[in-house]
Protein backbone atom coordinates (compact mmCIF):
# COMPACT_ATOMS: atom_id res chain seq x y z
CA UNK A 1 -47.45 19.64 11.06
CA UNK A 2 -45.30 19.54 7.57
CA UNK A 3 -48.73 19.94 6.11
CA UNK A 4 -49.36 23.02 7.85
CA UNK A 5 -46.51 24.54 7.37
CA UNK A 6 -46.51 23.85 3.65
CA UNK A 7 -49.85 25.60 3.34
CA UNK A 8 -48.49 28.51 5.05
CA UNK A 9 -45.78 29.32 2.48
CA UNK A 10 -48.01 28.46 -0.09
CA UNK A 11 -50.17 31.30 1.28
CA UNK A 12 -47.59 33.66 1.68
CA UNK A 13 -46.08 33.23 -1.64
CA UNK A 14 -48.71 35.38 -3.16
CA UNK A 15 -47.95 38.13 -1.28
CA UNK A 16 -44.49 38.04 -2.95
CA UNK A 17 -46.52 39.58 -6.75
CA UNK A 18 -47.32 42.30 -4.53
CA UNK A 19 -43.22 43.76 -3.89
CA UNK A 20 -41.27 45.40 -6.52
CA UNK A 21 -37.83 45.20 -7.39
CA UNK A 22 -36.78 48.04 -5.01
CA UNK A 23 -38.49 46.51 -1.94
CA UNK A 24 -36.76 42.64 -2.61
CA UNK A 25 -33.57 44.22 -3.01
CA UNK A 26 -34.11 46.25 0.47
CA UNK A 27 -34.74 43.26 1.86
CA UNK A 28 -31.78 41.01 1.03
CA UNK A 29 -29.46 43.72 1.46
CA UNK A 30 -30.98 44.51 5.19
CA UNK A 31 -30.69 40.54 5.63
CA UNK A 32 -27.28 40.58 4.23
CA UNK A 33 -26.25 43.16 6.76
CA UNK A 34 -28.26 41.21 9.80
CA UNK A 35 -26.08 38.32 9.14
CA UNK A 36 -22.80 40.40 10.01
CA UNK A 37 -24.22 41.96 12.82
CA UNK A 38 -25.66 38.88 14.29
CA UNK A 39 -22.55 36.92 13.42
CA UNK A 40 -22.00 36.12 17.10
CA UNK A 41 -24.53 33.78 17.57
CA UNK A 42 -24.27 32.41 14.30
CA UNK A 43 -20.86 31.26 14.84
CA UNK A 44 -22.09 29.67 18.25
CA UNK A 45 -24.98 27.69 16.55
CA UNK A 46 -22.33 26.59 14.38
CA UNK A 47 -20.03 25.73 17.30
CA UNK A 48 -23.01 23.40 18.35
CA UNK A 49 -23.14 21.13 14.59
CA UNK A 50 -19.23 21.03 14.86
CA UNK A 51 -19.51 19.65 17.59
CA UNK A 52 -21.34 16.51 16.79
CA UNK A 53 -19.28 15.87 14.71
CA UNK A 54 -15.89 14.41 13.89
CA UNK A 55 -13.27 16.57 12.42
CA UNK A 56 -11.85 14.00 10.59
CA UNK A 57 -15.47 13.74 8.35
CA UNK A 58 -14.87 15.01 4.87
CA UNK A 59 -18.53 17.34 6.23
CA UNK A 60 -16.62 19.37 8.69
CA UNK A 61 -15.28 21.85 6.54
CA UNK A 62 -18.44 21.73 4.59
CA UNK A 63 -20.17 22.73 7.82
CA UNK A 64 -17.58 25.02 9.53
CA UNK A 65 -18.73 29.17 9.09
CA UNK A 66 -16.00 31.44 10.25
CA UNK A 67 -16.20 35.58 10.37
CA UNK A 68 -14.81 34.94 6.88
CA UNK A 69 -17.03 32.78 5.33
CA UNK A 70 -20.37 34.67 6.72
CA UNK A 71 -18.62 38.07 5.19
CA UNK A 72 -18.42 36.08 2.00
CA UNK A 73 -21.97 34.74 1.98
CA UNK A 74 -23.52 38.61 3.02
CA UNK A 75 -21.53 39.34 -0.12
CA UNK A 76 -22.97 37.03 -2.14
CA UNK A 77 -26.67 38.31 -1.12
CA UNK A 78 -26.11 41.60 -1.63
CA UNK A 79 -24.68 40.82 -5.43
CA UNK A 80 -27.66 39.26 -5.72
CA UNK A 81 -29.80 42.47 -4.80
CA UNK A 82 -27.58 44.00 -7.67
CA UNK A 83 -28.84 42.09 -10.33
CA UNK A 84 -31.69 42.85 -12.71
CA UNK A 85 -34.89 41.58 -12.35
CA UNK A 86 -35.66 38.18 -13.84
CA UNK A 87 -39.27 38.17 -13.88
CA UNK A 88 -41.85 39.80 -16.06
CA UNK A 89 -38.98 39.82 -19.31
CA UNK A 90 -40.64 39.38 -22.78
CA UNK A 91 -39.53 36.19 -24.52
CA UNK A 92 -41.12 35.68 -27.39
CA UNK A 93 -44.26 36.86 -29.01
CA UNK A 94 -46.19 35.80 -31.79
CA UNK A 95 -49.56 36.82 -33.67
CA UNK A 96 -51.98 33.86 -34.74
CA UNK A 97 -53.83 34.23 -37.90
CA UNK A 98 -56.58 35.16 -36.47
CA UNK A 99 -55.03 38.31 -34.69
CA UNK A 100 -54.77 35.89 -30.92
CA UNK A 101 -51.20 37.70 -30.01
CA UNK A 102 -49.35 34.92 -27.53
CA UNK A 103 -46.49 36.10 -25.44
CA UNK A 104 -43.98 34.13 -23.45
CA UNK A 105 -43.13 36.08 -20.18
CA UNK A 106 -40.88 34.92 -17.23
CA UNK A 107 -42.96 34.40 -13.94
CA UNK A 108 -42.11 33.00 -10.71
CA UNK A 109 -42.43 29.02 -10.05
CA UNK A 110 -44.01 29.54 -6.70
CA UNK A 111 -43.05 27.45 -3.96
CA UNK A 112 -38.97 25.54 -4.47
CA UNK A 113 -38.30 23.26 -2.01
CA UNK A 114 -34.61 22.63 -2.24
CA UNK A 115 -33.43 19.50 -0.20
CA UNK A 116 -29.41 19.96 0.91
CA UNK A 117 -26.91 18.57 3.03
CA UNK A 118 -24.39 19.88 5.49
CA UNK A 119 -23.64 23.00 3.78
CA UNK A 120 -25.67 26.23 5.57
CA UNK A 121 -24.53 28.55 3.33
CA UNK A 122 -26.88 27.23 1.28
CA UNK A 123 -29.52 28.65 3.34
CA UNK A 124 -28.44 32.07 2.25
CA UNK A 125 -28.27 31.78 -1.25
CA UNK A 126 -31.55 29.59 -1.70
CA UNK A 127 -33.54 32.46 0.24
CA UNK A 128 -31.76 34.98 -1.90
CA UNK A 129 -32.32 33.19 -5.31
CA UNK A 130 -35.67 32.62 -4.77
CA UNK A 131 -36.54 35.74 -3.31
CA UNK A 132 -35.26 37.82 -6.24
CA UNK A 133 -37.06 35.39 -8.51
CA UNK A 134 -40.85 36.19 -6.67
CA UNK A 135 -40.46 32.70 -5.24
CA UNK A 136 -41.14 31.26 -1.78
CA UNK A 137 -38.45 28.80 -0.16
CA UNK A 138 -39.34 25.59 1.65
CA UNK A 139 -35.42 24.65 3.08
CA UNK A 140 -34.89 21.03 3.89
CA UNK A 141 -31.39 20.66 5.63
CA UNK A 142 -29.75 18.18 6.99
CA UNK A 143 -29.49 17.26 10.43
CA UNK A 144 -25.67 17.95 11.10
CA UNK A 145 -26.63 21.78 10.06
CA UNK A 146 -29.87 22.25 11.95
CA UNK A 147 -28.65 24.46 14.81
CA UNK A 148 -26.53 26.93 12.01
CA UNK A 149 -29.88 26.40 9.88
CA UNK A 150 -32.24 27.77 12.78
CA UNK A 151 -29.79 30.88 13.38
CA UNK A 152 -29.91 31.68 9.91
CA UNK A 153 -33.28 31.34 8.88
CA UNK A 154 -34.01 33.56 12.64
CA UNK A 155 -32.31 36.44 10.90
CA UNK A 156 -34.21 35.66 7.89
CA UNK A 157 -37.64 36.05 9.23
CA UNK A 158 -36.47 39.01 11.46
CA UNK A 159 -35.78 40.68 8.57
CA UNK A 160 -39.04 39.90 6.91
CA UNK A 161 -41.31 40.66 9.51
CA UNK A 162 -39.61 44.15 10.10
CA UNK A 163 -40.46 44.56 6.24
CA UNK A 164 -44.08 43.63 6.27
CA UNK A 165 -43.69 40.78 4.63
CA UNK A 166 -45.26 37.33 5.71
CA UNK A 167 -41.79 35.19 7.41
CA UNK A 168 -43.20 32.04 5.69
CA UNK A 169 -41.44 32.90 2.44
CA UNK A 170 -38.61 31.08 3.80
CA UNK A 171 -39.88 27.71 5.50
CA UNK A 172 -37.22 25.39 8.04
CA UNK A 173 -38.09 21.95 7.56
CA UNK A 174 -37.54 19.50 10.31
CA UNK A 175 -33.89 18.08 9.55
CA UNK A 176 -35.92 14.17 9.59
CA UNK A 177 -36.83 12.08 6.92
CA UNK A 178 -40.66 12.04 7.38
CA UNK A 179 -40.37 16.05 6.64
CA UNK A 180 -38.37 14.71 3.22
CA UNK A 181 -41.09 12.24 2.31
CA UNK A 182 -43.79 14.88 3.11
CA UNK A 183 -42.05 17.35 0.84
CA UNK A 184 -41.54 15.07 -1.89
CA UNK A 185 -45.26 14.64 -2.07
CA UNK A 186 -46.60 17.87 -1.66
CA UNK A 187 -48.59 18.02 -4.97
CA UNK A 188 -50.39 21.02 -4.86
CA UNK A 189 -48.40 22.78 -1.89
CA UNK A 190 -44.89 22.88 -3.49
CA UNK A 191 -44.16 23.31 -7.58
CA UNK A 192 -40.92 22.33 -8.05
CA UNK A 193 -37.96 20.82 -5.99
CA UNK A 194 -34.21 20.91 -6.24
CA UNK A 195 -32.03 18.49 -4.62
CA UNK A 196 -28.72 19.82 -3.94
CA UNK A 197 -25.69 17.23 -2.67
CA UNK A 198 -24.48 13.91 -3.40
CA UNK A 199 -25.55 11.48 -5.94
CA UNK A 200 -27.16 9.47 -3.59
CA UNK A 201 -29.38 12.07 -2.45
CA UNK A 202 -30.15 13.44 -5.77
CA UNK A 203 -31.26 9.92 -6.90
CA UNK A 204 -33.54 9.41 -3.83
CA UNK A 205 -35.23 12.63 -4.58
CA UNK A 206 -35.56 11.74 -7.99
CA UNK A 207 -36.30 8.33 -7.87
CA UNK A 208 -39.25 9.39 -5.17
CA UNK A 209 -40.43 12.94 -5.62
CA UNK A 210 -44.20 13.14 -6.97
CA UNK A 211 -43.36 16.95 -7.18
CA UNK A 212 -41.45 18.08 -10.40
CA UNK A 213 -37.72 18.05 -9.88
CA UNK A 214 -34.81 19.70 -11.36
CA UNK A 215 -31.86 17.35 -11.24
CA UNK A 216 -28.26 18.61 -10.28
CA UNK A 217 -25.24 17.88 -10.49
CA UNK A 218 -23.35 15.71 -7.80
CA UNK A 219 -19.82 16.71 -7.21
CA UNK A 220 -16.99 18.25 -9.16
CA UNK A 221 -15.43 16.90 -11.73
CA UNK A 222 -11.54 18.22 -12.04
CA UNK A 223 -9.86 18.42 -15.80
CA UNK A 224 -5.90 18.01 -15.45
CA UNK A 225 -4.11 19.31 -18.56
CA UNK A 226 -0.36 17.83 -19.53
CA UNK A 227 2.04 20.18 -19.32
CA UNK A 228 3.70 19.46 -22.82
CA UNK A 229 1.54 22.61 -24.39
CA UNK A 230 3.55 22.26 -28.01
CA UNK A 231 2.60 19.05 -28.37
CA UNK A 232 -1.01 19.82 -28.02
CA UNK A 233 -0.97 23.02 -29.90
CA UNK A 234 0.40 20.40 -32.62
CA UNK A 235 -2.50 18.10 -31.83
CA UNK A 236 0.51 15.38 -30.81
CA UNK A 237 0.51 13.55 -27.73
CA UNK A 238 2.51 11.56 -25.69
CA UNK A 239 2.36 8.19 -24.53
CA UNK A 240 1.39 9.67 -20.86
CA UNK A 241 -1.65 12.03 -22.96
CA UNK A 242 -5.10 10.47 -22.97
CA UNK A 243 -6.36 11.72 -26.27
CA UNK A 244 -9.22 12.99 -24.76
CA UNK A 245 -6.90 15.28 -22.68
CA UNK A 246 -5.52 17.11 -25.92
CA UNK A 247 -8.66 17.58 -27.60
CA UNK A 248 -10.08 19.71 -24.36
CA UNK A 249 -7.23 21.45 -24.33
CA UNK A 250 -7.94 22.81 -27.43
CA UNK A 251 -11.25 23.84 -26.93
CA UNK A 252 -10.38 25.31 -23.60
CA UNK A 253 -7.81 27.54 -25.68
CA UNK A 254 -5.11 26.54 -23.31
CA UNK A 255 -2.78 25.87 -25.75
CA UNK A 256 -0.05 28.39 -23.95
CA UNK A 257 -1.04 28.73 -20.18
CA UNK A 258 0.47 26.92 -17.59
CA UNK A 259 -0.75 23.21 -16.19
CA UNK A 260 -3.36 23.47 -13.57
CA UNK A 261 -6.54 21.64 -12.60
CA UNK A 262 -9.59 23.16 -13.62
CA UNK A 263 -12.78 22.40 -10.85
């Protein structure tokens, strides 16, 4: 089944050479707009996740959409519709001796499988990412966001299939593990995958993906600045300073805002 569906989107990527910039930018802003309208049932296959799980889980917020956070996330697709186009940019180009001129051109990967967690807003912005870049999406969520996954990824082929354009640009996984291992050896079906979460999951992928990866970071990582600013200006610090914590002052040119954590 995994198999079969992999083929598909490998199929239908091809078709994706075929739109121009005008006609992907259409499309996520018409998508962008479906998710307002069809907010409703959004929210209620959200409803459904939340509650499976516990809302003392450091995931619920993660998981939680509100009217708020789907207006935010339509935003976000339609700024991507607003940017340029990456593909078909001229990077370099050099002539051989023997007159062979060699250019280095930006082209789409093909197929990105992106493997995530309990965050379906990701959903959004992996469909719109790749879909600007002339990529198809294979989406591997997890299973506390399947039911928010499914209503999204509805509005995504809706969308499509008004368009013209083949729905399996934008492939739901199963939310269990067999689809992972599947996905992580798709040689030949899928070209490159992204893990997106926690460490743990990154390293799995890693550690067991026969399909190229690119490797994310896990987490943030929050800078705290001491609030003595003339002492770093000075390059002093106090006994309470980490040295470290000067020096990045410095080349965060804070030397004369207030203290604040940086994420």
């Amino acid at each position: 089944m995994i198999n079969e569906l992999l083929q598909h989107t490998l199929a239908a990527s091809r078709q994706l050479v075929t739109l121009d910039d005008a006609t992907i930018n259409r499309i996520l802003i018409d998508t962008a707009s479906a998710l307002l309208t069809r907010q409703a049932e959004v929210l209620a296959a959200n409803v459904e996740d939340l509650s499976r799980m516990d809302p003392a889980n450091p995931k619920y917020d993660r998981l939680k959409l509100t009217e708020e956070r789907l207006a935010g996330i339509a935003g976000d697709m339609k700024n991507v519709a607003s940017l340029p186009s990456p593909l078909g940019k001229l990077l370099s180009e050099i002539t051989r001796p023997n007159g062979m001129v060699i250019r280095k051109m930006t082209v789409p990967f093909g197929v990105i499988g992106v493997i995530y967690e309990a965050r379906p807003n990701v959903t959004f912005d992996v469909f719109s990412l790749c879909f600007k870049s002339g990529n198809a999406c294979v989406l591997k969520g997890g299973s506390d966001a399947d039911s928010s996954n499914r209503a999204l990824v509805a509005i995504i082929h809706d969308v499509l299939t008004r368009q013209g354009v083949d729905p399996a640009v934008c492939t739901l996984l199963p939310p269990d593990r067999e689809a992972t291992t599947e996905l992580l050896n798709a040689v030949g079906l899928v070209d490159l995958i992204i893990p997106r979460g926690s460490s743990s999951l990154i390293n799995y992928v890693r550690d067991h993906a026969r399909v190229p990866v690119i490797e994310t970071g896990a987490g943030m990582l929050p800078t705290f600045f001491e609030q003595r600013w003339e002492q770093m200006k000075t390059g002093a610090r106090s006994s309470t300073m980490p040295r470290h914590a000067a020096s990045a002052s410095a080349r965060f040119g804070l030397s004369d805002r207030p203290s604040r954590p940086i994420r």
